[in-house]
C-alpha atoms as a PDB file:
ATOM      1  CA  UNK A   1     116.078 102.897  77.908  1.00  0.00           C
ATOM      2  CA  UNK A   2     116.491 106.578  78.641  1.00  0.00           C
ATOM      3  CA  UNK A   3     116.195 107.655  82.506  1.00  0.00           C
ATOM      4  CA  UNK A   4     114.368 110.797  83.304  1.00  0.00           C
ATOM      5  CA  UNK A   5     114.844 110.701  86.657  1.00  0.00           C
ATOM      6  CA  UNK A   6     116.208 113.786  87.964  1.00  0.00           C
ATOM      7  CA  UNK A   7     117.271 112.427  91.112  1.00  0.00           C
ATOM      8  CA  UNK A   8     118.890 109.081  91.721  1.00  0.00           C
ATOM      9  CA  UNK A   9     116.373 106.669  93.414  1.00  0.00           C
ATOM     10  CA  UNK A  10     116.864 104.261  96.752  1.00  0.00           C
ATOM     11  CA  UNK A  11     115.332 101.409  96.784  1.00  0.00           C
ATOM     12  CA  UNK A  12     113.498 100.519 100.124  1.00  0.00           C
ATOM     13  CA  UNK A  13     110.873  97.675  99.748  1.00  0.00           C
ATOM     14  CA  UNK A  14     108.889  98.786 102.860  1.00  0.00           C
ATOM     15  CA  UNK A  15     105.473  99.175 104.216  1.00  0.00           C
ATOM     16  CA  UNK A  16     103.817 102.675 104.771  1.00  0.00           C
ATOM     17  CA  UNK A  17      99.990 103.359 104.257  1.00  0.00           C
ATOM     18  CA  UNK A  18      98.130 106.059 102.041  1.00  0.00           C
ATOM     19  CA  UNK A  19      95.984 108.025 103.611  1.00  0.00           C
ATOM     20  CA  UNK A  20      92.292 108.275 101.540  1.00  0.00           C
ATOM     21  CA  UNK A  21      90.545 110.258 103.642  1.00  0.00           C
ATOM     22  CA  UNK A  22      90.126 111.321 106.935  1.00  0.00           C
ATOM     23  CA  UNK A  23      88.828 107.689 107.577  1.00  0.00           C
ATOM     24  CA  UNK A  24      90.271 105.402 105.933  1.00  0.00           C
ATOM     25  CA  UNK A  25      93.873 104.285 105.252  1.00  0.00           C
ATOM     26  CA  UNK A  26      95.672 101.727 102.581  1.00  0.00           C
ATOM     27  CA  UNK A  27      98.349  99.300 103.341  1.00  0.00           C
ATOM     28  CA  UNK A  28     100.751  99.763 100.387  1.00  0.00           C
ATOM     29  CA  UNK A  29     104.789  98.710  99.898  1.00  0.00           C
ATOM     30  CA  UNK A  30     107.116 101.639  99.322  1.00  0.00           C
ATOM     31  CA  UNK A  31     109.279 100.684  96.414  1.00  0.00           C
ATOM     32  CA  UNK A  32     111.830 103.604  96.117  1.00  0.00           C
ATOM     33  CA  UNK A  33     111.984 107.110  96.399  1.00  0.00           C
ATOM     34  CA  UNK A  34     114.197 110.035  95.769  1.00  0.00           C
ATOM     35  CA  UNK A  35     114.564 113.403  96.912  1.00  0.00           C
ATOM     36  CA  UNK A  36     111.126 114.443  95.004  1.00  0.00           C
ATOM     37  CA  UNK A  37     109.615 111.201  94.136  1.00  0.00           C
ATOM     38  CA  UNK A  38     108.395 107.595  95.294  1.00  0.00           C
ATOM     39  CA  UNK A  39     107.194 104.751  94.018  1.00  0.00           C
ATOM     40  CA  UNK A  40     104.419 103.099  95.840  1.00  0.00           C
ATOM     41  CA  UNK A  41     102.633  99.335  95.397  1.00  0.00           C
ATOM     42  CA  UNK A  42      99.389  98.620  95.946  1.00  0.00           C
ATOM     43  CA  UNK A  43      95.955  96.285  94.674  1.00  0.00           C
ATOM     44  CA  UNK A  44      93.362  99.276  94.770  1.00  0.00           C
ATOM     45  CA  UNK A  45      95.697 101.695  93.404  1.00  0.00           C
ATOM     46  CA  UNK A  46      92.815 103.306  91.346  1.00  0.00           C
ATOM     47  CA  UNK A  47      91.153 104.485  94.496  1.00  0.00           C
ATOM     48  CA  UNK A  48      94.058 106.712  95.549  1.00  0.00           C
ATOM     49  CA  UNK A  49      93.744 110.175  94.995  1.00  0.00           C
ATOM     50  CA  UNK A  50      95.654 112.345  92.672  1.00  0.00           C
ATOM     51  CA  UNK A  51      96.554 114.055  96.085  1.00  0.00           C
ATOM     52  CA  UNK A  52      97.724 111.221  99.009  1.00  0.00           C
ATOM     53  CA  UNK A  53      99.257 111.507 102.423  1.00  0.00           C
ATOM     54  CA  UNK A  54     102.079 108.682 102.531  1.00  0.00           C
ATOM     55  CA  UNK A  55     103.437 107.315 105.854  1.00  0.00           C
ATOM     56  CA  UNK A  56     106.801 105.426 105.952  1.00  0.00           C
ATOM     57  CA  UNK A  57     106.794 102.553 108.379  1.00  0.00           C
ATOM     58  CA  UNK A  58     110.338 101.925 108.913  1.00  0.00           C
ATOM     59  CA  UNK A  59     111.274 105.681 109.067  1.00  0.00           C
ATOM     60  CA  UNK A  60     107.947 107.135 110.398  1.00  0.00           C
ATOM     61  CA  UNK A  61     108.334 109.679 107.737  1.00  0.00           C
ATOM     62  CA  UNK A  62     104.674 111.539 106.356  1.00  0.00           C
ATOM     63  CA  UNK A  63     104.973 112.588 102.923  1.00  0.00           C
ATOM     64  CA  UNK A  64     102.492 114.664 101.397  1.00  0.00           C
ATOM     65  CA  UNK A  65     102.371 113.303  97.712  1.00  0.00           C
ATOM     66  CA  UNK A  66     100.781 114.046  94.042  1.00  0.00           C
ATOM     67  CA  UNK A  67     100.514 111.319  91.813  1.00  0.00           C
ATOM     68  CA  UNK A  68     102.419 111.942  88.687  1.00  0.00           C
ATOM     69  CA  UNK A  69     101.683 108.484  86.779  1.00  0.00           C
ATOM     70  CA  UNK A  70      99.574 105.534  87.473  1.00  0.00           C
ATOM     71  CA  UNK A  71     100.000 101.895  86.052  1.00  0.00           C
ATOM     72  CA  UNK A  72      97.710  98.515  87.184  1.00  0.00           C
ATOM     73  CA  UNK A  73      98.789  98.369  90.756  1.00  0.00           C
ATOM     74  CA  UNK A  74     101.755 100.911  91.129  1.00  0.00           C
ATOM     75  CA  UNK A  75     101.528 104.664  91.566  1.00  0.00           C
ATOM     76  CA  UNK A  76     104.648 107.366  90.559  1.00  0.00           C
ATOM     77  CA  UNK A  77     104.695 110.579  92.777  1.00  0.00           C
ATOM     78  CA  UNK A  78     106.170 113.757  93.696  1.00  0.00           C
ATOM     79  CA  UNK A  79     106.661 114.307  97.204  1.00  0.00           C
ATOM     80  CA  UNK A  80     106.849 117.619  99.423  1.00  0.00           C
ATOM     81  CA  UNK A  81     110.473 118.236 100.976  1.00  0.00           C
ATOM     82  CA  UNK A  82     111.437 115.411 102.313  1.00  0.00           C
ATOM     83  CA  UNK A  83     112.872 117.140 105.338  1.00  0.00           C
ATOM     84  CA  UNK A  84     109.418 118.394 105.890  1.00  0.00           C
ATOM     85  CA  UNK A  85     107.982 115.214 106.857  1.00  0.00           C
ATOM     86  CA  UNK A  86     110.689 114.186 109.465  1.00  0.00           C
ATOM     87  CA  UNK A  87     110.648 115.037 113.150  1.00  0.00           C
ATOM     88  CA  UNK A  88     112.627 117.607 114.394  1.00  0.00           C
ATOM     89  CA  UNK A  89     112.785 118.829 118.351  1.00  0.00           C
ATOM     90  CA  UNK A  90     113.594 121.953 119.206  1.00  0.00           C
ATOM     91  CA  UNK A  91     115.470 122.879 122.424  1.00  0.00           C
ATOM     92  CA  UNK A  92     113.447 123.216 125.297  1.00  0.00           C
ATOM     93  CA  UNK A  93     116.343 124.354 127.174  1.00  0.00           C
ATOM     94  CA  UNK A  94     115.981 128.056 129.300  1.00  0.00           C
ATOM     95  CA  UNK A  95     119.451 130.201 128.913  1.00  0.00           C
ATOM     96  CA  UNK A  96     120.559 131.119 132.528  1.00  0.00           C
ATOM     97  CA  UNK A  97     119.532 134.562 133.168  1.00  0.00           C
ATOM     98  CA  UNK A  98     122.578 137.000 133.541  1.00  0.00           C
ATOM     99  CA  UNK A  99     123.503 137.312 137.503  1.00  0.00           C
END
């Protein structure tokens, strides 16, 4: 079977949760992913959006995500940056001032 991939995937196997709206928020398992894609697992996958907000439990990582292909209970998506999604803290730190 020909890949297509353009980016080797990871496999993970772990929980997150799609966002549907504002309100309301699916469990779902996070299969793999790759620098511009994951691979998500869930029963009502035909009530996700074309356009989801992903959270990774076990790296508390929020992806913003656009469905790319859909099959019974799994959904294929591009991702943002993933570096986008991550944490970062800045420096709260004050330079002396010059004496």
């Amino acid at each position: 079977m020909l890949d297509r991939r353009s980016a080797p995937r990871t496999f993970l196997n772990e929980t997150g949760s799609i966002s549907v709206d504002e309100h309301r928020s699916l469990p779902c398992i996070v299969y793999d992913r790759s620098v511009g894609g994951v691979r998500v697992a869930l029963p009502e996958a035909d009530i996700v959006p074309d356009r989801f907000v992903l959270s990774i439990d076990g790296s508390s990582e929020i992806l913003i995500c656009r469905a790319v292909w859909r099959k019974a209970e799994e959904i294929g998506a591009a991702t943002n940056d993933p570096k986008a999604g991550r944490s970062s803290r800045t420096s709260l730190r004050r330079e002396a001032a010059p004496a």
